[in-house]
C-alpha atoms as a PDB file:
ATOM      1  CA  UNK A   1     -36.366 -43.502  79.424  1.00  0.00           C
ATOM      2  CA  UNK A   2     -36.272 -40.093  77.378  1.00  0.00           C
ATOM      3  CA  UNK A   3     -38.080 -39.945  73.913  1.00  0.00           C
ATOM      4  CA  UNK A   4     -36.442 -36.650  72.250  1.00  0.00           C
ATOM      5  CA  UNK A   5     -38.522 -34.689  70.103  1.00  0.00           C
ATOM      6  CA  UNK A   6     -37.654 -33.584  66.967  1.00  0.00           C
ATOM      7  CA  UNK A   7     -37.377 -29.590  66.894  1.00  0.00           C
ATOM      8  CA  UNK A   8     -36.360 -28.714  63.328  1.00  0.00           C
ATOM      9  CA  UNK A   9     -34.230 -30.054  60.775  1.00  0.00           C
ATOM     10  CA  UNK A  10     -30.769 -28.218  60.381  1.00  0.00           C
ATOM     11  CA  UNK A  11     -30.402 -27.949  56.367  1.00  0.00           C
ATOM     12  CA  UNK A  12     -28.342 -28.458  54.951  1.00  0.00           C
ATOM     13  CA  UNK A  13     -26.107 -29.839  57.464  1.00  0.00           C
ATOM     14  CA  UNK A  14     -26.009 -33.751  57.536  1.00  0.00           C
ATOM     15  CA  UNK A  15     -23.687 -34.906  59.866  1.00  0.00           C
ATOM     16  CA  UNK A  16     -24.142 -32.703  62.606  1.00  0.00           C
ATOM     17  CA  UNK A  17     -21.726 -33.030  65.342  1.00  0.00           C
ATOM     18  CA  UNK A  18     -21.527 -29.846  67.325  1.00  0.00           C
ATOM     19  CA  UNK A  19     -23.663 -27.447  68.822  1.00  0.00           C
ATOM     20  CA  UNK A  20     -23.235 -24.067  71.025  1.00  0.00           C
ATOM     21  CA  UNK A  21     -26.291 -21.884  71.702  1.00  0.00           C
ATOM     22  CA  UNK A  22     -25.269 -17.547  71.717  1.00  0.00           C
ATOM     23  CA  UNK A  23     -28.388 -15.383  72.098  1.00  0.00           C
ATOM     24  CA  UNK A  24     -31.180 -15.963  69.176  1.00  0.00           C
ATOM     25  CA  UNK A  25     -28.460 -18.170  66.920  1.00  0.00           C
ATOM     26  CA  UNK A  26     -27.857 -21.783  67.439  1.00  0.00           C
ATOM     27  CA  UNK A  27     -24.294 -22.445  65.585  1.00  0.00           C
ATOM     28  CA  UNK A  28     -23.425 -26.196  64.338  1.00  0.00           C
ATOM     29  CA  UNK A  29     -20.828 -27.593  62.919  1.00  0.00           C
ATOM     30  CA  UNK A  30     -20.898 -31.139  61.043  1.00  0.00           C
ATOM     31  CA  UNK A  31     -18.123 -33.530  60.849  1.00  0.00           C
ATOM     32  CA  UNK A  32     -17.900 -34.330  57.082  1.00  0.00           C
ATOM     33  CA  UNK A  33     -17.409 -30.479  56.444  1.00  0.00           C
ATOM     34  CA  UNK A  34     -15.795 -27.720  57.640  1.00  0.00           C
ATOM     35  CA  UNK A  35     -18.454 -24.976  57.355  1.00  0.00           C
ATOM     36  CA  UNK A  36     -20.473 -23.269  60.420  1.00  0.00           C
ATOM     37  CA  UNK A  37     -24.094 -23.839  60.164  1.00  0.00           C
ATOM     38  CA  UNK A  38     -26.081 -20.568  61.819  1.00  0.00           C
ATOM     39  CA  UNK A  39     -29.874 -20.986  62.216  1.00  0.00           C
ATOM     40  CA  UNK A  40     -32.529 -19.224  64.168  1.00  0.00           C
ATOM     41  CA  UNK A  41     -32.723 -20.243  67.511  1.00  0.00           C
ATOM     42  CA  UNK A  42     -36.650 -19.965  67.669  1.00  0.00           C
ATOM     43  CA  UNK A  43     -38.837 -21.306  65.091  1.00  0.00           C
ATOM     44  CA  UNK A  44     -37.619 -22.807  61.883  1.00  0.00           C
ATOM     45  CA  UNK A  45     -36.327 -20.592  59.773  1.00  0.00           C
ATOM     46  CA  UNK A  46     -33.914 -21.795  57.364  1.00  0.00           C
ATOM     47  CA  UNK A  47     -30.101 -21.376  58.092  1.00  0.00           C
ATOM     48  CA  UNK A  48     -27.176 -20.337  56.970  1.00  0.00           C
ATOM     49  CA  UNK A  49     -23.233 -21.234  56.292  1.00  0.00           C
ATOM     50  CA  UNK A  50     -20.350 -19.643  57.106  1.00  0.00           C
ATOM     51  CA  UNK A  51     -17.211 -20.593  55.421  1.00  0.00           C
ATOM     52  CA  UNK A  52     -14.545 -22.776  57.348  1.00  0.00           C
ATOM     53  CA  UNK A  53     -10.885 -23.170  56.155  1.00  0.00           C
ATOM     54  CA  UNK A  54     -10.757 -23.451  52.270  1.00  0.00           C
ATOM     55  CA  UNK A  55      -9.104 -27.011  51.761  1.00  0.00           C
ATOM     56  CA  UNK A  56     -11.082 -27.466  48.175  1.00  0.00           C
ATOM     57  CA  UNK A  57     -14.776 -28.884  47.633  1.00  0.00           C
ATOM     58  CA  UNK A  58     -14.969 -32.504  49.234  1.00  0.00           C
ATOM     59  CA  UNK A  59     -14.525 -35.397  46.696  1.00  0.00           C
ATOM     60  CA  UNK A  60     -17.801 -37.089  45.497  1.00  0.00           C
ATOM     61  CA  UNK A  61     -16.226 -40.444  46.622  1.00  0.00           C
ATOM     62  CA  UNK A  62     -17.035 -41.606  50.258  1.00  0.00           C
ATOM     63  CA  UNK A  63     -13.719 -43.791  50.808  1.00  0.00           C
ATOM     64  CA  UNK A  64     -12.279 -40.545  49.381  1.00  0.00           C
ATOM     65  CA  UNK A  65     -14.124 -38.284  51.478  1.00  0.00           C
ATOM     66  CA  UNK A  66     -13.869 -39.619  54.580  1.00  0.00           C
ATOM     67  CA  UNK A  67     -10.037 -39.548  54.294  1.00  0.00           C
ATOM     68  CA  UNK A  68     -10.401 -35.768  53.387  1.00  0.00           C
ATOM     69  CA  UNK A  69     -12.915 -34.173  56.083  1.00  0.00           C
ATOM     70  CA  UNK A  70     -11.072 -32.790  59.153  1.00  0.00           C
ATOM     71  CA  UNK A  71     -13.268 -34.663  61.053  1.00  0.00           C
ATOM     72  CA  UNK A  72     -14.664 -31.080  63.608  1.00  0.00           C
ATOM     73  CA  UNK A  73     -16.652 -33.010  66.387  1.00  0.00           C
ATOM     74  CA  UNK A  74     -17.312 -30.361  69.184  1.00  0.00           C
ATOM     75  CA  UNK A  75     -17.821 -27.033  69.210  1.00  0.00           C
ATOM     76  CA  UNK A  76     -17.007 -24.481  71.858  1.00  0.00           C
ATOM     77  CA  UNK A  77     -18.201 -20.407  72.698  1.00  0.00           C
ATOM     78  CA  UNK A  78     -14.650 -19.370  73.771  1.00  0.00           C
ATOM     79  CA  UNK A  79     -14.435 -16.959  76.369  1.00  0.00           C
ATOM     80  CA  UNK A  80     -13.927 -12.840  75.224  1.00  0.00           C
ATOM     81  CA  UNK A  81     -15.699 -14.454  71.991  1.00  0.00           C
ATOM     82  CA  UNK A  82     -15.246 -16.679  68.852  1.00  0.00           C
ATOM     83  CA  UNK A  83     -16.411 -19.936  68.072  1.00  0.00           C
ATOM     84  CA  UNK A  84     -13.711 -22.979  68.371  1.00  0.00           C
ATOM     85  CA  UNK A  85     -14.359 -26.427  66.236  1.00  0.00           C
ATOM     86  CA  UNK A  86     -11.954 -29.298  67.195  1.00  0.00           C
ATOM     87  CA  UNK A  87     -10.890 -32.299  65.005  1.00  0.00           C
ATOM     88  CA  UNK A  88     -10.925 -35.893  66.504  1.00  0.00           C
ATOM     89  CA  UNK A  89      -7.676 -36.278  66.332  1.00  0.00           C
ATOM     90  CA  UNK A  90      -8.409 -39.820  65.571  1.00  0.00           C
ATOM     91  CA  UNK A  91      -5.694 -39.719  62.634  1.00  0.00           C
ATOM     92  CA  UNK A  92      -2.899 -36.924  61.686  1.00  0.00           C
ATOM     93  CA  UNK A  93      -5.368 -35.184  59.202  1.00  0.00           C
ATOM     94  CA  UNK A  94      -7.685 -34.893  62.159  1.00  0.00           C
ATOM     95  CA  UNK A  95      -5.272 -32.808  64.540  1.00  0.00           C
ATOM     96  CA  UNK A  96      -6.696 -29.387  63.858  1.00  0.00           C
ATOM     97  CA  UNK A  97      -9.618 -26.625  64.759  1.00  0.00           C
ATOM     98  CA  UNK A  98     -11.217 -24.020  62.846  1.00  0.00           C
ATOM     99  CA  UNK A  99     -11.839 -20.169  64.602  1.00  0.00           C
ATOM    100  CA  UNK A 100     -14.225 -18.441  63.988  1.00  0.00           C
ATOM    101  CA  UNK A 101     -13.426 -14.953  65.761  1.00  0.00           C
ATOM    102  CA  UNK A 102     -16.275 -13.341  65.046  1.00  0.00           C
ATOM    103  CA  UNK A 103     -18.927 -15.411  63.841  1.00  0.00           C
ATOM    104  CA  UNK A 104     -22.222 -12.728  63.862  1.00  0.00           C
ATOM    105  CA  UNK A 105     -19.748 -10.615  61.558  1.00  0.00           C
ATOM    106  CA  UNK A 106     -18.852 -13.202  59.073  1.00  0.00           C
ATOM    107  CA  UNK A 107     -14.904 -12.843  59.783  1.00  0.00           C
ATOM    108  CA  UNK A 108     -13.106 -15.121  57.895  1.00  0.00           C
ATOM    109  CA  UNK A 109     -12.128 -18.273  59.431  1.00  0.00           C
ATOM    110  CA  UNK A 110      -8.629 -19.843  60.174  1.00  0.00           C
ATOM    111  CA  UNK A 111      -7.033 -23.048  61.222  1.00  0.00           C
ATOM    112  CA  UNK A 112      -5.715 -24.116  64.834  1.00  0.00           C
ATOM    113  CA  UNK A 113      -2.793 -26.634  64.981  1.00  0.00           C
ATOM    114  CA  UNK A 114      -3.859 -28.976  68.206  1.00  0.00           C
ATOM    115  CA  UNK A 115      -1.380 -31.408  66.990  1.00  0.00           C
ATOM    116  CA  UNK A 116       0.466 -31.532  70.037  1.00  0.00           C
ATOM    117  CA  UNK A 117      -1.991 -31.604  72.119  1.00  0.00           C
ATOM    118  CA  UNK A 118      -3.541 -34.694  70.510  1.00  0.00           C
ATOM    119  CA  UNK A 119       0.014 -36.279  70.094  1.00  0.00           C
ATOM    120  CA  UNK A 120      -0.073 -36.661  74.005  1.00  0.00           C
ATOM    121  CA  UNK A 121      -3.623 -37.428  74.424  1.00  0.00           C
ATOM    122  CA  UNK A 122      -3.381 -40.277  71.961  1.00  0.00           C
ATOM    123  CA  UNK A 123      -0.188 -41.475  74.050  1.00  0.00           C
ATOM    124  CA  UNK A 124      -1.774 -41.829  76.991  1.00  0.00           C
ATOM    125  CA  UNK A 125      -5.083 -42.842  75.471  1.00  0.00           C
ATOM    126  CA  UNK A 126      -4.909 -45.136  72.608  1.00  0.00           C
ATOM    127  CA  UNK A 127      -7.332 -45.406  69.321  1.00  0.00           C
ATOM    128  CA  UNK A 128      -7.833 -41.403  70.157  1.00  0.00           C
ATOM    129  CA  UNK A 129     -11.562 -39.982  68.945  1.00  0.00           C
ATOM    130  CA  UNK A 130     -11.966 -36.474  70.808  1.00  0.00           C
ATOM    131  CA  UNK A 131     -15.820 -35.809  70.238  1.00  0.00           C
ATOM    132  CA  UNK A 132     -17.190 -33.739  72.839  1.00  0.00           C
ATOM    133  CA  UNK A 133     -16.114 -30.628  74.436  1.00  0.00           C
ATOM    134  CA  UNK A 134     -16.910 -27.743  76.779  1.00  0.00           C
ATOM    135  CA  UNK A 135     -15.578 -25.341  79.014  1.00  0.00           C
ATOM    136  CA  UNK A 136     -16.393 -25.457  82.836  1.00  0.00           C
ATOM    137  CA  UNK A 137     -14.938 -23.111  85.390  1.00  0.00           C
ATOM    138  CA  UNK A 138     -11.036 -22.414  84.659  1.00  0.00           C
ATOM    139  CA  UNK A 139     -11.334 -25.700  82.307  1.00  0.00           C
ATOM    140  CA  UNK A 140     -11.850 -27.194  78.407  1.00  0.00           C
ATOM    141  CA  UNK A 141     -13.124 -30.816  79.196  1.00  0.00           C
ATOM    142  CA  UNK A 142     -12.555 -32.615  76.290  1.00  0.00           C
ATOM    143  CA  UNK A 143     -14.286 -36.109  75.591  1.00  0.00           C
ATOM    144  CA  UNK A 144     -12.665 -39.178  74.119  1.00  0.00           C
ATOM    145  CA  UNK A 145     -15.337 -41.387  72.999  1.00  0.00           C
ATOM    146  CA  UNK A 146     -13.695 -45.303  73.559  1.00  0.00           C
ATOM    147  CA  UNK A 147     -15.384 -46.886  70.112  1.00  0.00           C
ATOM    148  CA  UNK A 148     -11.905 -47.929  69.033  1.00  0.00           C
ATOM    149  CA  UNK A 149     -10.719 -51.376  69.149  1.00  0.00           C
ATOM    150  CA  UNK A 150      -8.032 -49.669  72.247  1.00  0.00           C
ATOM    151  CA  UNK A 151      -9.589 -46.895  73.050  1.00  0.00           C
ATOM    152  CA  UNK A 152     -11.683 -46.180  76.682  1.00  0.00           C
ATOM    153  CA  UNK A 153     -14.340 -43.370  77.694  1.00  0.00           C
ATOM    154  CA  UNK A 154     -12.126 -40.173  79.584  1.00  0.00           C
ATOM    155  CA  UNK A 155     -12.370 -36.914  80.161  1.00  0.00           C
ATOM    156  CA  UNK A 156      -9.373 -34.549  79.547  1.00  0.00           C
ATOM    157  CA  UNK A 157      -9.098 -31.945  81.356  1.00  0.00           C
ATOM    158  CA  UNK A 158      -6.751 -28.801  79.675  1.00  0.00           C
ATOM    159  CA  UNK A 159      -6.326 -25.187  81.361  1.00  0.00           C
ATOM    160  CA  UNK A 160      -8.690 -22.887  79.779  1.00  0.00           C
ATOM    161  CA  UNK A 161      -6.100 -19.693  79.813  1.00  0.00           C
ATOM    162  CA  UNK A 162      -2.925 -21.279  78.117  1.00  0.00           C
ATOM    163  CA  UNK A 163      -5.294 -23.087  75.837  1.00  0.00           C
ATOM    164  CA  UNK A 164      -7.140 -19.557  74.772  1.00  0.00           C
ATOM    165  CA  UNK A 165      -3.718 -17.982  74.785  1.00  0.00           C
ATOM    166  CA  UNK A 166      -2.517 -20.505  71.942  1.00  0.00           C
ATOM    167  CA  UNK A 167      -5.271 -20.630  69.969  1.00  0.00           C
ATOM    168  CA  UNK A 168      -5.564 -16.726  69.855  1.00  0.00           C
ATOM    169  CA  UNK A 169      -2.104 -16.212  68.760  1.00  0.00           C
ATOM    170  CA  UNK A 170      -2.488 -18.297  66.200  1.00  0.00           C
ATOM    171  CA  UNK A 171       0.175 -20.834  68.172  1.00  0.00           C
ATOM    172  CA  UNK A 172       0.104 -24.688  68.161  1.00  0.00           C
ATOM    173  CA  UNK A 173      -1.708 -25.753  71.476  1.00  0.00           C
ATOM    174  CA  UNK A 174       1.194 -27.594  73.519  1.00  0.00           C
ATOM    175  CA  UNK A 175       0.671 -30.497  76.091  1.00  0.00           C
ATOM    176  CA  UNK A 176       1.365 -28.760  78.690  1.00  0.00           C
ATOM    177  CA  UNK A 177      -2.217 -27.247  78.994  1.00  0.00           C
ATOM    178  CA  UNK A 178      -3.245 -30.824  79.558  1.00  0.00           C
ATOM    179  CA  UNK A 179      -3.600 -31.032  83.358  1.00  0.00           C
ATOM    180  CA  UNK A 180      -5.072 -34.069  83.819  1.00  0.00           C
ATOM    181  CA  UNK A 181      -7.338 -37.568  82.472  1.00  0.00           C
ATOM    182  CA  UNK A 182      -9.662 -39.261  84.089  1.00  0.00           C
ATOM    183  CA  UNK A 183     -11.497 -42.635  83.051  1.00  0.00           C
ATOM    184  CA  UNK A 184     -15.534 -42.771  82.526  1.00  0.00           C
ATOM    185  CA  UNK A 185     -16.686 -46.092  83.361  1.00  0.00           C
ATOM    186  CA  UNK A 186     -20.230 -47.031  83.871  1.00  0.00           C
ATOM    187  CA  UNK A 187     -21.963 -45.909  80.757  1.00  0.00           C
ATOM    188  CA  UNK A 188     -23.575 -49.016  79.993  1.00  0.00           C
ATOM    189  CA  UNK A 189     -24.448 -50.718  76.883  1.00  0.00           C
ATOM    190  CA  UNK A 190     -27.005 -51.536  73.767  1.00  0.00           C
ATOM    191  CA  UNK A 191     -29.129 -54.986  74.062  1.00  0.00           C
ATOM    192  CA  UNK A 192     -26.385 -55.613  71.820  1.00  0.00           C
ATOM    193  CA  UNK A 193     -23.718 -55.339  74.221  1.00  0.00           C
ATOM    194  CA  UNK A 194     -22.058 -52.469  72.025  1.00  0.00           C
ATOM    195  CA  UNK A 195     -20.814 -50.502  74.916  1.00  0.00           C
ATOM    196  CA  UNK A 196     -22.240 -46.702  74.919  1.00  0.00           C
ATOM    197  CA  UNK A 197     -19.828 -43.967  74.022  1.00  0.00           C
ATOM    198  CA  UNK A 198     -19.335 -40.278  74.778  1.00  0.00           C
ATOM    199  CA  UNK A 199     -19.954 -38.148  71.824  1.00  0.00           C
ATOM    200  CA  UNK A 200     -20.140 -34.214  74.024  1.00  0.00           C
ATOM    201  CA  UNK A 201     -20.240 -32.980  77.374  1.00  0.00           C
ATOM    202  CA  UNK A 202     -21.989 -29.397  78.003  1.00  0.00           C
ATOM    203  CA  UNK A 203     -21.486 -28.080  81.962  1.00  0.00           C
ATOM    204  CA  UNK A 204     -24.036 -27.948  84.630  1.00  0.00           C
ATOM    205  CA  UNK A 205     -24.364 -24.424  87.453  1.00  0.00           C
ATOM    206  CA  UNK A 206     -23.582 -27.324  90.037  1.00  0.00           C
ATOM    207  CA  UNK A 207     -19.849 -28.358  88.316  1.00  0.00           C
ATOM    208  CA  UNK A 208     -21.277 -31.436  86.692  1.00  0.00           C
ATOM    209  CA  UNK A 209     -21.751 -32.252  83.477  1.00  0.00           C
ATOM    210  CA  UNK A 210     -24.087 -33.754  81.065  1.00  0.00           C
ATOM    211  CA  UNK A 211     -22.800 -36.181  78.621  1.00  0.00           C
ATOM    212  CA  UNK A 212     -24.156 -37.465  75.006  1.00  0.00           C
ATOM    213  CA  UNK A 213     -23.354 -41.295  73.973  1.00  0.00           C
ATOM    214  CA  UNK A 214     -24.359 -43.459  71.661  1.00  0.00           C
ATOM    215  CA  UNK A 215     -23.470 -47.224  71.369  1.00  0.00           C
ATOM    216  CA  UNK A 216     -22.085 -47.522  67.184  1.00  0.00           C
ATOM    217  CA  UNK A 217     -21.344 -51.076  66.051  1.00  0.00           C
ATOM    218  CA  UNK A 218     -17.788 -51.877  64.427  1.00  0.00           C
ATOM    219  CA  UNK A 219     -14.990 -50.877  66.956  1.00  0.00           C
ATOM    220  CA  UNK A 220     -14.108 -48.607  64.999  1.00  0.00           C
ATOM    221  CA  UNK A 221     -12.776 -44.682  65.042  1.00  0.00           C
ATOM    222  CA  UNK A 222     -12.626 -44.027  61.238  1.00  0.00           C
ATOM    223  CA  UNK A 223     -15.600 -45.986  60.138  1.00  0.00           C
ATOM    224  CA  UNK A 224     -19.147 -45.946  60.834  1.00  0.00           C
ATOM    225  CA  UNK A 225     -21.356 -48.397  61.622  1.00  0.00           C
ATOM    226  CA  UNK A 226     -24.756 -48.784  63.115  1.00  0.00           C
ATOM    227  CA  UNK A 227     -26.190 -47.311  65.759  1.00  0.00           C
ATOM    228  CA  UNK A 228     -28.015 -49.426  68.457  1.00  0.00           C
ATOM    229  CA  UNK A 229     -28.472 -47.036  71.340  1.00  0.00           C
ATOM    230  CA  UNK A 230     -27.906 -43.870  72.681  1.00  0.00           C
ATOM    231  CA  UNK A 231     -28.347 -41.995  76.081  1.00  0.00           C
ATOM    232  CA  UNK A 232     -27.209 -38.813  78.414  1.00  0.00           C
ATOM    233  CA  UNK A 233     -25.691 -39.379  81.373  1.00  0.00           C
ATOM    234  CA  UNK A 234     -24.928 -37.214  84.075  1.00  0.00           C
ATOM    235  CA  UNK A 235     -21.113 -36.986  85.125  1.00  0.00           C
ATOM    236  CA  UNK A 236     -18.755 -35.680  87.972  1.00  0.00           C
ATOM    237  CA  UNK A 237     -15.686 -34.053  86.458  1.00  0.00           C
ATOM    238  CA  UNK A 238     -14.003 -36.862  87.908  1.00  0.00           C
ATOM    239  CA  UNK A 239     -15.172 -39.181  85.150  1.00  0.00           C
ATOM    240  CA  UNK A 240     -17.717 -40.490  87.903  1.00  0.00           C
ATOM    241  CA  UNK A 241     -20.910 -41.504  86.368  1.00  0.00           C
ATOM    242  CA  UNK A 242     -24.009 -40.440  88.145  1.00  0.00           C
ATOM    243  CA  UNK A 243     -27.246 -41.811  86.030  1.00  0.00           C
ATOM    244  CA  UNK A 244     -27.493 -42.722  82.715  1.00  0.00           C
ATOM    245  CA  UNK A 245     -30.916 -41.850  81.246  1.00  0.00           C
ATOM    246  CA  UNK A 246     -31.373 -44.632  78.408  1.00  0.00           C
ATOM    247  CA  UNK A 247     -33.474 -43.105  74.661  1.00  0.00           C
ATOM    248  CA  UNK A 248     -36.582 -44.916  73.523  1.00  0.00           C
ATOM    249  CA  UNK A 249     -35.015 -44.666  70.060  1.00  0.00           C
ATOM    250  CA  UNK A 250     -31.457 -44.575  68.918  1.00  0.00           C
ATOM    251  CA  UNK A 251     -30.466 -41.071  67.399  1.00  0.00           C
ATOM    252  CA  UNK A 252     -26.868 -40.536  66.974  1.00  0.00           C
ATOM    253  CA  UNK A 253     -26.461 -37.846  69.139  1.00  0.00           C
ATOM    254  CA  UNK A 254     -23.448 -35.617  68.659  1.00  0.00           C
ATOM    255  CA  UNK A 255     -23.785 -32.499  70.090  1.00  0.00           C
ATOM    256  CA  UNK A 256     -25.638 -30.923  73.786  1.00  0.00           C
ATOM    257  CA  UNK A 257     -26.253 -27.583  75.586  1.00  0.00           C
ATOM    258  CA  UNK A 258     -28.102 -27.682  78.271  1.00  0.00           C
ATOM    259  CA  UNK A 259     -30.614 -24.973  80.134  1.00  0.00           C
ATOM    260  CA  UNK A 260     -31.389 -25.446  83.726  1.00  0.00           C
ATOM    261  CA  UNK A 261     -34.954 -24.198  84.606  1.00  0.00           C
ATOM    262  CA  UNK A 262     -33.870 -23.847  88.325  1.00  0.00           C
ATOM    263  CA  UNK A 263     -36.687 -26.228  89.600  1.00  0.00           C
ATOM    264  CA  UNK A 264     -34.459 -29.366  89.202  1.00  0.00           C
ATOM    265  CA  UNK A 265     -35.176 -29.858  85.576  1.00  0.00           C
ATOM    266  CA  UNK A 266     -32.972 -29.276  82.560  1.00  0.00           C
ATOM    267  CA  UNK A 267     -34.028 -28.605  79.535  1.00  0.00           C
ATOM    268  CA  UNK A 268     -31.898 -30.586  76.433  1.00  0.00           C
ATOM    269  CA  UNK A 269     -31.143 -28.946  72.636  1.00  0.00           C
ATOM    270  CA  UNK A 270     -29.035 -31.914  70.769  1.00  0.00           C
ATOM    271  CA  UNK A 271     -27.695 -32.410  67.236  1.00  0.00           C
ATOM    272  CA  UNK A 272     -27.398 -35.757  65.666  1.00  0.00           C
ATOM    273  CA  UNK A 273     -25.972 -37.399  62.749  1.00  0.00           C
ATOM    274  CA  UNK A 274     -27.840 -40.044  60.500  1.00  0.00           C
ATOM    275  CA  UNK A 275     -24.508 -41.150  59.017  1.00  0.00           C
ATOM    276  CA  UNK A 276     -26.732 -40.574  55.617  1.00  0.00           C
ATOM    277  CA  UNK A 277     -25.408 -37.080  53.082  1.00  0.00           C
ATOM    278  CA  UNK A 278     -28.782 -37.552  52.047  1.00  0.00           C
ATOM    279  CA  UNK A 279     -30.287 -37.072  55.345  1.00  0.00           C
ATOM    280  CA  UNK A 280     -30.813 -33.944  56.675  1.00  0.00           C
ATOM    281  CA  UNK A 281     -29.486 -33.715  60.406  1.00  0.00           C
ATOM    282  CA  UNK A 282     -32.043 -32.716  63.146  1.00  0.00           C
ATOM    283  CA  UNK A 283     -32.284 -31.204  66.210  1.00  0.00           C
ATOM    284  CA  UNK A 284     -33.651 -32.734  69.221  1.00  0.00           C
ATOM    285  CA  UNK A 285     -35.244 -31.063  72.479  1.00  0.00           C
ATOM    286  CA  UNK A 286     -35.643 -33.247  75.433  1.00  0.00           C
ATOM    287  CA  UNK A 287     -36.231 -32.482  79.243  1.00  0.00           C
ATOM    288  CA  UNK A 288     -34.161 -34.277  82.498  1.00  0.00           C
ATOM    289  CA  UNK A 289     -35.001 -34.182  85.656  1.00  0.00           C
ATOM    290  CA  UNK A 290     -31.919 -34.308  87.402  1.00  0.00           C
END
């Protein structure tokens, strides 16, 4: 069983849902906002936020709120640079990214139309919640997390080039980069029985992956309920499950990179959301020995 550490606290982000690792910066992206969070990666200095795509302040109402946020759940280093948020796609407000194309610069953000992309996915999938995402090989894995009342665990699995291509000219990402989806089964569940969830992926040297997933009470997509458990597993990019490695305490964990030490051991940086505005989000640091 791991028992993550807390690292730092990520102020002022509160739902923190993404997280990619570039040199000294960690960047982090929260899914009730559509700002970049940049923070030191050593130590604990304080961080910094760089503007997403202007849509207007969020409203002070929650019911209000939550219909408003675009809902950016993973967070990807693209390749030749830039910084790639995706929405959840989990309704048609939701069917969009943010760029950042140069991100140490400050460059002004813009919006990505995945809207087709997530009108097939949500075909094939049902109560669609992307949540994870990273890029392996030729590849974007994407992760559906299956908290809906329809919905199942998958991976998608997109080709990297067309995908870049699209999102670079400022084009809306098509199906066709979708190559294939495979089902994740084998997670396990909470004492509960609330079934665990994928919530990101990050790639391993080897071609597997590890996977974040919490088990959230409700059934629900759009709203948020309690969380019971929460876990990494490690996954083919079959969907195969390998091991699931239970937590001694239930963070919401929404966002992984992983650093292999080369001995067999991994070292684990993860972001979590309280599902609290007034609770600062932290960041966790855990080791598997894989």
């Amino acid at each position: 069983m791991l028992s993550p550490r807390v690292l730092r606290t990520l102020a002022p982000l509160s739902a923190a849902s993404g997280l990619v690792v570039l040199g000294r910066w960690l960047y982090v992206v929260a899914d009730d906002g559509d700002a970049l969070g940049v923070f030191p990666r050593q130590g604990d200095g304080p961080g910094r936020l760089l503007a997403g795509v202007s849509r207007g302040g969020p409203p002070q109402d929650s019911s209000a709120r939550k219909a408003w946020k675009a809902d950016l759940e993973a967070l990807v280093a693209l390749p030749g640079g830039g910084l790639l948020a995706l929405g959840s796609g989990s309704t048609p407000a939701r069917r969009a990214g943010v760029l950042w194309t140069a991100p140490e610069q400050d460059v002004a953000a813009r919006a990505v139309d995945l809207g087709p992309l997530h009108a097939a996915l949500d075909a094939q999938l049902g109560d669609l919640n992307l949540e994870g995402a990273c890029i392996a090989g030729d590849h974007l894995i994407l992760a559906q997390r299956g908290n809906g009342a329809d919905g199942a665990d998958a991976l998608a699995v997109c080709a990297l080039g067309p995908f870049v291509e699209s999102v670079r000219a400022g084009e809306p990402v098509e199906s066709t980069v979708l190559l294939e989806v495979h089902a994740v089964d084998g997670l396990g569940a909470a004492q509960d029985g609330t079934p665990l969830a994928l919530t990101d992926l990050t790639p391993l040297p080897d071609g597997r992956l590890i996977a974040t997933a919490v088990a959230e009470q409700g059934g629900s997509t759009y709203l948020d309920g309690a969380c019971t458990a929460a876990a990494v597993a490690v996954l083919h990019p079959d969907g195969r499950v390998q091991r699931v490695h239970p937590f001694a305490r239930a963070w919401k964990v929404e966002g992984v990179v992983a650093a292999p030490r080369g001995d067999g051991t991994v070292d684990l940086l993860m972001c979590a959301d309280p599902d609290d505005p007034s609770v600062v989000a932290p960041l966790l640091g855990a080791s598997l020995r894989l």
